[in-house]
N, C-alpha and C. Protein backbone atom coordinates (compact mmCIF):
# COMPACT_ATOMS: atom_id res chain seq x y z
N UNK A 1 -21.44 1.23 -38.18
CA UNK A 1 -20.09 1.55 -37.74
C UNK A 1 -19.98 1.29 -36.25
N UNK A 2 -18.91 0.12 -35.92
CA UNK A 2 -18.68 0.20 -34.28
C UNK A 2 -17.86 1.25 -33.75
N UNK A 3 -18.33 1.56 -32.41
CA UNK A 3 -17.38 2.33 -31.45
C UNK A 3 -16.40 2.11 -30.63
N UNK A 4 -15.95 0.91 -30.97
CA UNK A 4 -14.78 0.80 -30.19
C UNK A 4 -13.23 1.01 -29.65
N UNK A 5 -13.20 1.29 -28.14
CA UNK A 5 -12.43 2.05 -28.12
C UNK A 5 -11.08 1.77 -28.69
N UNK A 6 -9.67 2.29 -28.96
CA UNK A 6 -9.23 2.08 -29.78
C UNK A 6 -7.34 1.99 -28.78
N UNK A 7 -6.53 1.29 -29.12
CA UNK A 7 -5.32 1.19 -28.07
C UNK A 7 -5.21 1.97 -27.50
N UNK A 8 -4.80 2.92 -28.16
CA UNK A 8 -4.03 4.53 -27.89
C UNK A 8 -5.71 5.23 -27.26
N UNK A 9 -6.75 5.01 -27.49
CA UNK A 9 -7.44 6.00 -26.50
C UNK A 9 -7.63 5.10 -25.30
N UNK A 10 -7.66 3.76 -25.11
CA UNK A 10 -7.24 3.54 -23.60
C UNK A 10 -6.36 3.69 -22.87
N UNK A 11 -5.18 3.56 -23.64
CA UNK A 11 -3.71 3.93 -23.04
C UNK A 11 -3.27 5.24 -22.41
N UNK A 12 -4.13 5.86 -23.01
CA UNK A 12 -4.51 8.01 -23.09
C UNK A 12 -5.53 7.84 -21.87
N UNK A 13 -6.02 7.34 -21.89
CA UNK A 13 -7.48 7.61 -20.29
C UNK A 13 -6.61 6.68 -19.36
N UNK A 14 -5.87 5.93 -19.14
CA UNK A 14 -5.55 5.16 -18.39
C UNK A 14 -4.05 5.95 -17.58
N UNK A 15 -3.40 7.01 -18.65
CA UNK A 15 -2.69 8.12 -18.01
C UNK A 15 -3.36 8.73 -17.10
N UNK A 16 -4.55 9.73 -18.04
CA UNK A 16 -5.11 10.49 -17.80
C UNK A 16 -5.40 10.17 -16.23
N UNK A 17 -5.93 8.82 -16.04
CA UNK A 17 -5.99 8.64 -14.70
C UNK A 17 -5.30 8.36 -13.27
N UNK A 18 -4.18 7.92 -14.18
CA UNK A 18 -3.08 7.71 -13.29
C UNK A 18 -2.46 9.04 -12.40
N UNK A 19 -2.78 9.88 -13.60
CA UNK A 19 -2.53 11.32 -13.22
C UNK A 19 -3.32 11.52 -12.53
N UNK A 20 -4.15 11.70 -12.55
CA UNK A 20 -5.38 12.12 -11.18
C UNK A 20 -5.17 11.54 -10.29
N UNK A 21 -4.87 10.78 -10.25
CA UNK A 21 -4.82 9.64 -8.86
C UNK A 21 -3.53 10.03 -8.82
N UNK A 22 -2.62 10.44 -9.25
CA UNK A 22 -1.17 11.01 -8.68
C UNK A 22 -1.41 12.27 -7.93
N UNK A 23 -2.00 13.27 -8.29
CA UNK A 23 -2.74 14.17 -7.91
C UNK A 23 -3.22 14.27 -6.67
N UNK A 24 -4.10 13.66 -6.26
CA UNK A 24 -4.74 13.79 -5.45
C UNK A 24 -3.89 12.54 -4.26
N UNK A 25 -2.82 12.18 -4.66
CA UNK A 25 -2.38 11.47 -3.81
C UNK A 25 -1.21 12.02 -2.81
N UNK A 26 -1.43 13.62 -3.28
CA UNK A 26 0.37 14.41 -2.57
C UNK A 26 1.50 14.03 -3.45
N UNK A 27 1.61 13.82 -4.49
CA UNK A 27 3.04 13.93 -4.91
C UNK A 27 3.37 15.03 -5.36
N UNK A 28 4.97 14.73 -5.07
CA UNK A 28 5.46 15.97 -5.36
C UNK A 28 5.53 17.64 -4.40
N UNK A 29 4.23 16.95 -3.38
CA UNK A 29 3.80 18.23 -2.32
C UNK A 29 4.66 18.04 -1.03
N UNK A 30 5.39 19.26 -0.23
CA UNK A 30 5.39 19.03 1.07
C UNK A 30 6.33 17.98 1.38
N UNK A 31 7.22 16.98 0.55
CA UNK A 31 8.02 15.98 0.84
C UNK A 31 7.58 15.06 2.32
N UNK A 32 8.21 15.06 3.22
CA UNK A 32 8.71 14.38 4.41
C UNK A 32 8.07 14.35 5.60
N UNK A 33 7.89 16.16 5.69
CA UNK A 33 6.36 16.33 6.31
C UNK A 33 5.06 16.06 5.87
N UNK A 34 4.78 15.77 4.90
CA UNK A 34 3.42 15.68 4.71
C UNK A 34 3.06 13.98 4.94
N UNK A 35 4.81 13.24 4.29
CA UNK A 35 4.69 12.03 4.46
C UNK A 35 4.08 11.91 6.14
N UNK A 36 5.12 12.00 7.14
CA UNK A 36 5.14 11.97 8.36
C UNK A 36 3.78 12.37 9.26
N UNK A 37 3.26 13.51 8.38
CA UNK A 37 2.21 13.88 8.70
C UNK A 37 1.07 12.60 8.91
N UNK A 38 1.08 12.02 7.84
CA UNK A 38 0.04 10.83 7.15
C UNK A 38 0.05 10.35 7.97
N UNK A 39 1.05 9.83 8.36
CA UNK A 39 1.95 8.17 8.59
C UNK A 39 1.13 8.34 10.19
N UNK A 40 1.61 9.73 10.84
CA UNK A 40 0.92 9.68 12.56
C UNK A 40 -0.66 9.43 12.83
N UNK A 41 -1.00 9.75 11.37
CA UNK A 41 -2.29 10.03 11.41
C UNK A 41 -3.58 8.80 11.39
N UNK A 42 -2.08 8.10 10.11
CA UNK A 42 -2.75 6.40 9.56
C UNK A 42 -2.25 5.57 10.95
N UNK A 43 -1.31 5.53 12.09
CA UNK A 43 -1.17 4.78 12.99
C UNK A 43 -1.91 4.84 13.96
N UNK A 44 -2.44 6.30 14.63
CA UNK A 44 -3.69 7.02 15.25
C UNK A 44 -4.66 5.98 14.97
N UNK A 45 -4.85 6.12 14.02
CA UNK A 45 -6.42 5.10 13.59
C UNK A 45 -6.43 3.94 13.33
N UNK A 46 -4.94 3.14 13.12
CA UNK A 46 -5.16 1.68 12.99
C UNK A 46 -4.68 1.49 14.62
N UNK A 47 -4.11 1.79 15.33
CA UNK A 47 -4.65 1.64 16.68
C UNK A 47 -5.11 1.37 17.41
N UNK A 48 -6.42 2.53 16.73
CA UNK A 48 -7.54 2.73 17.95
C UNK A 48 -8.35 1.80 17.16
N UNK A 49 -8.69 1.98 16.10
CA UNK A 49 -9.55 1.06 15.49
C UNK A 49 -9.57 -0.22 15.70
N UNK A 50 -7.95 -0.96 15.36
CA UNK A 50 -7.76 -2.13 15.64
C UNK A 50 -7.08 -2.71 16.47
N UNK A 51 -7.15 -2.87 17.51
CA UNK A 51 -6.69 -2.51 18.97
C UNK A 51 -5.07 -3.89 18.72
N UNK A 52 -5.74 -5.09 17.80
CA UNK A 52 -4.37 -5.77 18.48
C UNK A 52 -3.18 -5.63 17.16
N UNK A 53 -3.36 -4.38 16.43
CA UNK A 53 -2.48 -4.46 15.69
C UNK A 53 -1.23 -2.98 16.44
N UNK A 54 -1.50 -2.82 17.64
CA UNK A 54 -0.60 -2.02 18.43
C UNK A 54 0.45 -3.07 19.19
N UNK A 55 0.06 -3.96 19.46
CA UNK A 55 0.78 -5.34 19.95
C UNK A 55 1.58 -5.98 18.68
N UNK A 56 0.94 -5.95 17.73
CA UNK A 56 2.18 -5.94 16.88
C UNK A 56 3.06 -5.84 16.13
N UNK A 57 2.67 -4.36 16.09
CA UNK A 57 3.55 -2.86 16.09
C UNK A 57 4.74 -3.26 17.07
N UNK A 58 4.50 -3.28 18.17
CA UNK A 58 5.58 -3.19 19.59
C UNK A 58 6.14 -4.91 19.37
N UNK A 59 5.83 -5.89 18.59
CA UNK A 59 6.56 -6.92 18.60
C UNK A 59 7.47 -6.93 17.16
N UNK A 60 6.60 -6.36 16.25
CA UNK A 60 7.52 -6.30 14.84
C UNK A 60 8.90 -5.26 14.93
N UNK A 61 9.88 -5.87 13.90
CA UNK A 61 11.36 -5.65 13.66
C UNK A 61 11.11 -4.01 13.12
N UNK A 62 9.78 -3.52 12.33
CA UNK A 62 9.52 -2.46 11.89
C UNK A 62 8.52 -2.64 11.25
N UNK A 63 7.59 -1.29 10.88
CA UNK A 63 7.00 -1.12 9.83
C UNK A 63 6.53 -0.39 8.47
N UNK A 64 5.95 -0.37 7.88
CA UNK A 64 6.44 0.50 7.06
C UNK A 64 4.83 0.68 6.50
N UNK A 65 4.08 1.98 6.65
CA UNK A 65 3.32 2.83 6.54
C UNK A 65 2.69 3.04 5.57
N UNK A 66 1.60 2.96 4.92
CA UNK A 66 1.08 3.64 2.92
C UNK A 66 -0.04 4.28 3.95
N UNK A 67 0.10 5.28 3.96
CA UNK A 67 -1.46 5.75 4.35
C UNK A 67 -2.50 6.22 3.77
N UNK A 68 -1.79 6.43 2.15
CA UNK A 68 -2.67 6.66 0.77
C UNK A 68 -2.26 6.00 -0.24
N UNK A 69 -3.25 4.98 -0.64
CA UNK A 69 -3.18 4.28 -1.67
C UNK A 69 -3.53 4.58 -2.88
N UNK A 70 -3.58 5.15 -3.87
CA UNK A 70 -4.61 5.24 -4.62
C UNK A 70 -5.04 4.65 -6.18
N UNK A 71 -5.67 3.58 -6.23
CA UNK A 71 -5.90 2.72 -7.39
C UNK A 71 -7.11 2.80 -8.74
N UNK A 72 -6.65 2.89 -9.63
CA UNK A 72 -7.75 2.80 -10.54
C UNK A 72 -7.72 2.15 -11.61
N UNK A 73 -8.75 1.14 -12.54
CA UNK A 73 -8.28 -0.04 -13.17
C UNK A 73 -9.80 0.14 -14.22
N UNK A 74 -9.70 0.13 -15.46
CA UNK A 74 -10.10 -0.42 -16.56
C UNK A 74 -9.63 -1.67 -17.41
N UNK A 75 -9.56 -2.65 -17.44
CA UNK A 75 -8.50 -3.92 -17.99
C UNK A 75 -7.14 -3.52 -17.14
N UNK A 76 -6.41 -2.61 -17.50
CA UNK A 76 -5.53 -2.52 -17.29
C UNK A 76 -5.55 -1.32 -15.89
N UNK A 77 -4.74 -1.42 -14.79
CA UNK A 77 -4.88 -0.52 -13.84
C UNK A 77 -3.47 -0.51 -13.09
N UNK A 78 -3.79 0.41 -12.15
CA UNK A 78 -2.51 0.84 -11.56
C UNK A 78 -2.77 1.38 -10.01
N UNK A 79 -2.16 1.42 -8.79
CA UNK A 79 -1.68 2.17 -7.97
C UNK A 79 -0.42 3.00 -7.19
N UNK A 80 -0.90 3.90 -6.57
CA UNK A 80 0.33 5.14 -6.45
C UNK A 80 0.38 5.38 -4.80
N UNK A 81 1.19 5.17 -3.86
CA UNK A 81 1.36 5.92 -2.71
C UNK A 81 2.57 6.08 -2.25
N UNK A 82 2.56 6.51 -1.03
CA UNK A 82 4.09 7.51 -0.33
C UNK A 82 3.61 7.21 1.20
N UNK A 83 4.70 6.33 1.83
CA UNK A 83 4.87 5.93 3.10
C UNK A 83 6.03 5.95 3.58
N UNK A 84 6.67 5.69 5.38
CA UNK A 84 7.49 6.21 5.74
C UNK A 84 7.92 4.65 6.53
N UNK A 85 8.84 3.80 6.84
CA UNK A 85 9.59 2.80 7.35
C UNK A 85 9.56 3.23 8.71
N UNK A 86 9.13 2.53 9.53
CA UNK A 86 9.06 3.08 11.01
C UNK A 86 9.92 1.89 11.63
N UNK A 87 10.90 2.06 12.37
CA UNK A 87 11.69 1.25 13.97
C UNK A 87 11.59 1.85 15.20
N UNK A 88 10.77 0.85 15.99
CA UNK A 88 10.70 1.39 17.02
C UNK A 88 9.64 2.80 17.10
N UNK A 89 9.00 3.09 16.36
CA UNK A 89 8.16 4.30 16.13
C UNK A 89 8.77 5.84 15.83
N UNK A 90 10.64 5.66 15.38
CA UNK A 90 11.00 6.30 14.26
C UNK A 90 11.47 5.92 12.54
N UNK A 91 10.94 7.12 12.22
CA UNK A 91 10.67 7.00 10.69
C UNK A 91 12.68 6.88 10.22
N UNK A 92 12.38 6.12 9.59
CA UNK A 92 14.16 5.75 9.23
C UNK A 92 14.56 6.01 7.83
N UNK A 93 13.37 5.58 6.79
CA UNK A 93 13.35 5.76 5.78
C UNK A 93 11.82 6.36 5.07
N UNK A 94 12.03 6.60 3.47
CA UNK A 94 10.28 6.63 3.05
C UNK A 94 10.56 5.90 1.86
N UNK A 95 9.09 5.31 1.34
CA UNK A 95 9.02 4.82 0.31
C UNK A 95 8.01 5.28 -0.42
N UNK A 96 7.91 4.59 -2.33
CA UNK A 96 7.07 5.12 -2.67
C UNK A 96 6.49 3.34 -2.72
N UNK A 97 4.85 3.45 -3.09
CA UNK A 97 4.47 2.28 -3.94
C UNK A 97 4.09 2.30 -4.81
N UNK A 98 4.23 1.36 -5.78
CA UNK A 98 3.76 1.44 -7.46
C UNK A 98 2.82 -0.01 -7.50
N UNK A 99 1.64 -0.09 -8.07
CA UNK A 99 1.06 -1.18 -7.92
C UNK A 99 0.51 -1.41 -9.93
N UNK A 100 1.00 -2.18 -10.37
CA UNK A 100 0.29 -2.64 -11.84
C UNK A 100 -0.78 -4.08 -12.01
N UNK A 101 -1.69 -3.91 -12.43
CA UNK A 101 -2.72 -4.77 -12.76
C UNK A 101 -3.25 -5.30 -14.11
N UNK A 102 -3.43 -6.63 -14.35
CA UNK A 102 -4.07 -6.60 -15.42
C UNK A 102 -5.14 -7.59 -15.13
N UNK A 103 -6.24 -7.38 -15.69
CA UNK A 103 -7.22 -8.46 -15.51
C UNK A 103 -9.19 -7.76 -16.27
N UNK A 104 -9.83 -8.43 -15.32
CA UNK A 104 -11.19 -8.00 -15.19
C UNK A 104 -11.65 -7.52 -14.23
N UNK A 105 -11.51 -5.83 -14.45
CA UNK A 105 -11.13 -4.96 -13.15
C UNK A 105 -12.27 -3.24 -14.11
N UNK A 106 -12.77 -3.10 -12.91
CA UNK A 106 -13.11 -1.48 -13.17
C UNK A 106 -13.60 -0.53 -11.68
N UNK A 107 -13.14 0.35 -12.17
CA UNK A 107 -13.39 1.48 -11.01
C UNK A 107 -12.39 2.18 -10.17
N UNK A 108 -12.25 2.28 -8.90
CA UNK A 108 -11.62 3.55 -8.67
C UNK A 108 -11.66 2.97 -6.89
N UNK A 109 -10.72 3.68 -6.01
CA UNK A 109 -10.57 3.22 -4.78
C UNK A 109 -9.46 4.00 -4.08
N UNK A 110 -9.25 4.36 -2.96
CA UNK A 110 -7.63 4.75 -1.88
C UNK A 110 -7.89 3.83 -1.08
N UNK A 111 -7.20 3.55 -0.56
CA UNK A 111 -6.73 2.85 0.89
C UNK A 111 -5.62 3.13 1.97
N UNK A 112 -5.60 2.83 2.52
CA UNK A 112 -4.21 2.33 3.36
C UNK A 112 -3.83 1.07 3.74
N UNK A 113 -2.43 0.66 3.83
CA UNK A 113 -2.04 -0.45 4.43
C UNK A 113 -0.45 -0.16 5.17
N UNK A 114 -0.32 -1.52 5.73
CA UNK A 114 0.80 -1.24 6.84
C UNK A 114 1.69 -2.87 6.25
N UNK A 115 2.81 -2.50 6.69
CA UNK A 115 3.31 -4.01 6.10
C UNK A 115 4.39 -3.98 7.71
N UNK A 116 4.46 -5.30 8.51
CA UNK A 116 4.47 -5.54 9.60
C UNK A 116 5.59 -6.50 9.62
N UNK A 117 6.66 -6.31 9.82
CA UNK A 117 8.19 -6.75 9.15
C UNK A 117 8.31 -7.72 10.85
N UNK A 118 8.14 -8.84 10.55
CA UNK A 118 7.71 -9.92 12.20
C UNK A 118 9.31 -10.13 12.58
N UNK A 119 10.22 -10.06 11.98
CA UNK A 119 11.82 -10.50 11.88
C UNK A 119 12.78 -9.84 11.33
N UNK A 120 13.91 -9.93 12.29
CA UNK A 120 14.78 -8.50 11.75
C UNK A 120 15.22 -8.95 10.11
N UNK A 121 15.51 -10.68 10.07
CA UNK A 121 15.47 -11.11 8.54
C UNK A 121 14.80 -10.43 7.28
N UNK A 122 13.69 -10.40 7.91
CA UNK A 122 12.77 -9.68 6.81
C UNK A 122 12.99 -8.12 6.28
N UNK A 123 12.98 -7.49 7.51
CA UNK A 123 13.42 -6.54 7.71
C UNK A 123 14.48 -5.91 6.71
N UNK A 124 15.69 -6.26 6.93
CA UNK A 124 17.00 -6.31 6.15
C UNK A 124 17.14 -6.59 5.48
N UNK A 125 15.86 -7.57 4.59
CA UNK A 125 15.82 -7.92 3.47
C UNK A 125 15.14 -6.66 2.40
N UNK A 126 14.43 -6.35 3.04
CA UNK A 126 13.12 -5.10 2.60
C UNK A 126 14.39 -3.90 2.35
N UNK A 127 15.24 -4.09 3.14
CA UNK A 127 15.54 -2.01 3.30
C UNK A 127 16.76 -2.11 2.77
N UNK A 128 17.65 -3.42 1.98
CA UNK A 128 18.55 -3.98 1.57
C UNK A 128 18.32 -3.96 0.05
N UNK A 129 17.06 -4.47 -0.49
CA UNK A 129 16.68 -4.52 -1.64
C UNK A 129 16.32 -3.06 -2.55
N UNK A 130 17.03 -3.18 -4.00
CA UNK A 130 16.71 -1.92 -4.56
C UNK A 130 15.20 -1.91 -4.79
N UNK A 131 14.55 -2.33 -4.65
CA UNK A 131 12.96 -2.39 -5.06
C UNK A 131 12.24 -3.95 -4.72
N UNK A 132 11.60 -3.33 -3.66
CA UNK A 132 10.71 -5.24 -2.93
C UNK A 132 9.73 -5.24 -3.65
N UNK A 133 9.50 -6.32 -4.25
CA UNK A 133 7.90 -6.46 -5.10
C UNK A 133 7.29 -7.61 -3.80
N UNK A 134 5.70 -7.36 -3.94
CA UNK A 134 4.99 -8.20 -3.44
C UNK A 134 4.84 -9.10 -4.09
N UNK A 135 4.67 -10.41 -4.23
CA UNK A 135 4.43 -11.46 -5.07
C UNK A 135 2.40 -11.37 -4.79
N UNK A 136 2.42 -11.80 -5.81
CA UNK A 136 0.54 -12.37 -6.26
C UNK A 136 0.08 -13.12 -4.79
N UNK A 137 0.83 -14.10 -4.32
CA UNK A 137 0.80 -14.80 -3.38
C UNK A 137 0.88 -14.19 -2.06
N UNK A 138 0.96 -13.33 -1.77
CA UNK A 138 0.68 -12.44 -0.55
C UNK A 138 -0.08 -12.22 0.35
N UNK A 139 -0.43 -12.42 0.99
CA UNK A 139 -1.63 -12.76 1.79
C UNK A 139 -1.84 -11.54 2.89
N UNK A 140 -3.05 -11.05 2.89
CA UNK A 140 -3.03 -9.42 3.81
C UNK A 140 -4.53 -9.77 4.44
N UNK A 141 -3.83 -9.28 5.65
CA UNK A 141 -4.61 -9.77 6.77
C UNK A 141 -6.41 -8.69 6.65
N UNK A 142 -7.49 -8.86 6.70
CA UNK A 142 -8.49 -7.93 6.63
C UNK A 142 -8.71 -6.89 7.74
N UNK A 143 -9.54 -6.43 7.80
CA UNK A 143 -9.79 -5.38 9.10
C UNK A 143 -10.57 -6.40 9.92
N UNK A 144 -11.72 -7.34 9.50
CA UNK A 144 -12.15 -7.92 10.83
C UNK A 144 -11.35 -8.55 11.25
N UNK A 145 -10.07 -9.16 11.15
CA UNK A 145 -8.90 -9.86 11.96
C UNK A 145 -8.49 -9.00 12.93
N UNK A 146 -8.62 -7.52 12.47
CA UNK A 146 -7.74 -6.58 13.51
C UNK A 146 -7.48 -6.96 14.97
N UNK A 147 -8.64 -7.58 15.60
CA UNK A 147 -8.50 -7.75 17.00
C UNK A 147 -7.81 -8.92 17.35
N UNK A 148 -7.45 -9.63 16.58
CA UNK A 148 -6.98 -10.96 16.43
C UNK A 148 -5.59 -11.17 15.70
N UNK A 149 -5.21 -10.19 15.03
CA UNK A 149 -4.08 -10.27 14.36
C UNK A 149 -2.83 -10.53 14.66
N UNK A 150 -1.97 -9.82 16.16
CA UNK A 150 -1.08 -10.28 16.54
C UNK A 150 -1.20 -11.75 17.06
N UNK A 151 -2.04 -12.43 17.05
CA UNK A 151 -1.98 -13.55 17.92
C UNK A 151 -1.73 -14.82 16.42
N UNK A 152 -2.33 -14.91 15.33
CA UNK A 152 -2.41 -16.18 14.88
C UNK A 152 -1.55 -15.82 13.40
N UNK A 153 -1.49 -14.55 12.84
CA UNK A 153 -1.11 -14.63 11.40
C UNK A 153 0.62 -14.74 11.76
N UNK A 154 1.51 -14.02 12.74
CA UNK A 154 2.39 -13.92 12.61
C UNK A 154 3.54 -14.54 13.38
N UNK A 155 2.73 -15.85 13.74
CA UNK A 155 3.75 -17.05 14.00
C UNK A 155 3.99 -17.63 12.57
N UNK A 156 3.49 -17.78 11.46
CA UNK A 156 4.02 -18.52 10.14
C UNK A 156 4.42 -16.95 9.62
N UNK A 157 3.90 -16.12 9.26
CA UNK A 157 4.65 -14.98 8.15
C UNK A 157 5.53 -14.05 8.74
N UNK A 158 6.88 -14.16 8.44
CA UNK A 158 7.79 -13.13 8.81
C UNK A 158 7.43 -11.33 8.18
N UNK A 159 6.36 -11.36 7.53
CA UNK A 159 5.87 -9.91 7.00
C UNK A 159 3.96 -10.29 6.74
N UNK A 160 4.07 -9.31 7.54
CA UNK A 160 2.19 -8.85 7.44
C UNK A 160 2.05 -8.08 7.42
N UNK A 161 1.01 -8.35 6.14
CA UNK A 161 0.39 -6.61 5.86
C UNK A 161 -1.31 -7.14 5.92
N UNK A 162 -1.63 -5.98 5.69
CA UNK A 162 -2.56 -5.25 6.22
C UNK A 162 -3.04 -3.76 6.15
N UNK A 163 -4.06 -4.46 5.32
CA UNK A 163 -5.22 -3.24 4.20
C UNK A 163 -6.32 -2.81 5.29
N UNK A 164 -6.50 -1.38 5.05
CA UNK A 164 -7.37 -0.93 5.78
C UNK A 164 -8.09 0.55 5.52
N UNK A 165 -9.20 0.91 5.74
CA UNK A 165 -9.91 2.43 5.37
C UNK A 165 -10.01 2.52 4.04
N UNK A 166 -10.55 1.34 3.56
CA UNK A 166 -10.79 1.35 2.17
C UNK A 166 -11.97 2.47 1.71
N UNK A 167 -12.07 3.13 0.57
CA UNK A 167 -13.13 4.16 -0.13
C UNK A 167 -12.96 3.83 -1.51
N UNK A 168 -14.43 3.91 -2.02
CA UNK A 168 -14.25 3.77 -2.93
C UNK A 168 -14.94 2.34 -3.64
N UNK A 169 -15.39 2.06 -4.97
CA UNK A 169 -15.50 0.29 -5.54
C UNK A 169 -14.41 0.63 -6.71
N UNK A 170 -13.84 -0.78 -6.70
CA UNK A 170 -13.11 -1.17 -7.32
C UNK A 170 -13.05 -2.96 -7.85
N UNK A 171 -13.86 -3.47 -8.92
CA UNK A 171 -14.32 -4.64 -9.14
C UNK A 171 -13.64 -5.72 -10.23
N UNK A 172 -13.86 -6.65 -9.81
CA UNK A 172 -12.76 -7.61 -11.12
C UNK A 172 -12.04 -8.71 -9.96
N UNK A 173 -11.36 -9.15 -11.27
CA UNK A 173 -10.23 -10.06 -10.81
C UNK A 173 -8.93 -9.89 -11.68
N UNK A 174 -8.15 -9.78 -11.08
CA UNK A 174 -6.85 -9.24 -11.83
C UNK A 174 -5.71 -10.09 -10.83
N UNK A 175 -4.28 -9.89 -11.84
CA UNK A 175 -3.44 -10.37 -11.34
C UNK A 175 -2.75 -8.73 -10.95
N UNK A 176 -1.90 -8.97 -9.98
CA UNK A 176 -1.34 -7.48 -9.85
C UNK A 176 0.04 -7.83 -9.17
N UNK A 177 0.65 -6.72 -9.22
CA UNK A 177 2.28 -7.13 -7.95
C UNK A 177 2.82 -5.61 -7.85
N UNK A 178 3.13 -5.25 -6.28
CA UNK A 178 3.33 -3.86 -6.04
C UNK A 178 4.59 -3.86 -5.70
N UNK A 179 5.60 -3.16 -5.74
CA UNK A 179 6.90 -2.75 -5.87
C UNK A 179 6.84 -1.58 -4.79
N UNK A 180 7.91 -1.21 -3.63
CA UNK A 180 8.14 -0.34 -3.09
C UNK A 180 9.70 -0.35 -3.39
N UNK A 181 10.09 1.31 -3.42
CA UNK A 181 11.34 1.80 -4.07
C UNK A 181 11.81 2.91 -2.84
N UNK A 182 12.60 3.20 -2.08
CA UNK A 182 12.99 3.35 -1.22
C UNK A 182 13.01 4.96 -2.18
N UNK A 183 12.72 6.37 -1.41
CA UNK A 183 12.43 7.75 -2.11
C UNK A 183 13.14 8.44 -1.09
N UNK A 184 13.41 9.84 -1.66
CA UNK A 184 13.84 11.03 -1.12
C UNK A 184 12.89 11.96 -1.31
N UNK A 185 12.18 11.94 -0.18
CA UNK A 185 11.21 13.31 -0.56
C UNK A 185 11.26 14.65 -0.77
């Protein structure tokens, strides 16, 4: 007799986890402050850490904040976070992110990332739209660029992002595309 697992009990653990990772990601907790809280906390450290992504912070149209990511993927996977739209270094709006995956993927991970709006175009495009998806094709700058980043990625891309304080393995190859939805906390 094989053991294999069966639709409905992956579909059931693949909640199960989503939930945890909702969990432990603040939802639902503390709204606006807790967002805001993050957000000072995740800019604090991409900062100091990465010194030339403060240069372009002070050159971008805005940005917009995830300071908790949190992903987990068996075949099928998902991520969950809550960030805040910054101009000028006030918070204007918040968002949530939703990230879906399918591929050859396992394990578990948080992160943060920053998405770096180079043009007010872009900009107005992002905070205009009922829901921005990232396309597959997206390109996010690493942490060893940090010191280097304002200078070469964002003469061609009117939006850079940029993953960072990763924890966690998370392995495979998957296709994925993340959606941010503009929230009321």
């Amino acid at each position: 007799m094989q053991n294999f697992p069966t639709r409905r009990s992956v579909i059931l653990g693949l909640g199960a986890t989503s939930l945890l990772a909702a969990c432990g990601n603040g939802v639902g907790s503390n709204g606006a402050a807790q967002i805001d809280a993050r957000v000072d906390a995740t800019q604090n450290y991409l900062f100091g850490r990465y010194p030339g992504t403060r240069d372009l912070a002070s050159r971008a149209a805005g940005v917009l904040y995830m300071p908790l990511m949190t992903e987990a993927g068996l075949i099928y996977g998902g991520a969950f976070g809550r960030g805040a739209l910054r101009i000028q270094g006030v918070t204007v709006d918040y968002y949530s992110a939703g990230k879906a995956s399918i591929g050859l993927q396992i394990g578990a991970q948080q992160y943060a990332h920053a998405l770096f709006f180079m043009t007010p175009q872009a900009l107005e495009e992002f905070r205009r739209a009922q829901g921005w998806a990232a396309s597959a094709d997206l390109r996010y700058a690493t942490p060893e660029e940090g010191a280097t980043i304002g200078k070469a990625t964002t003469e061609i891309d009117p939006v850079v992002p940029f993953v960072f304080g990763q924890q966690g393995l998370i392995a495979g190859a998957s296709l994925a595309g993340v959606k941010y939805t503009r929230i009321i906390p």
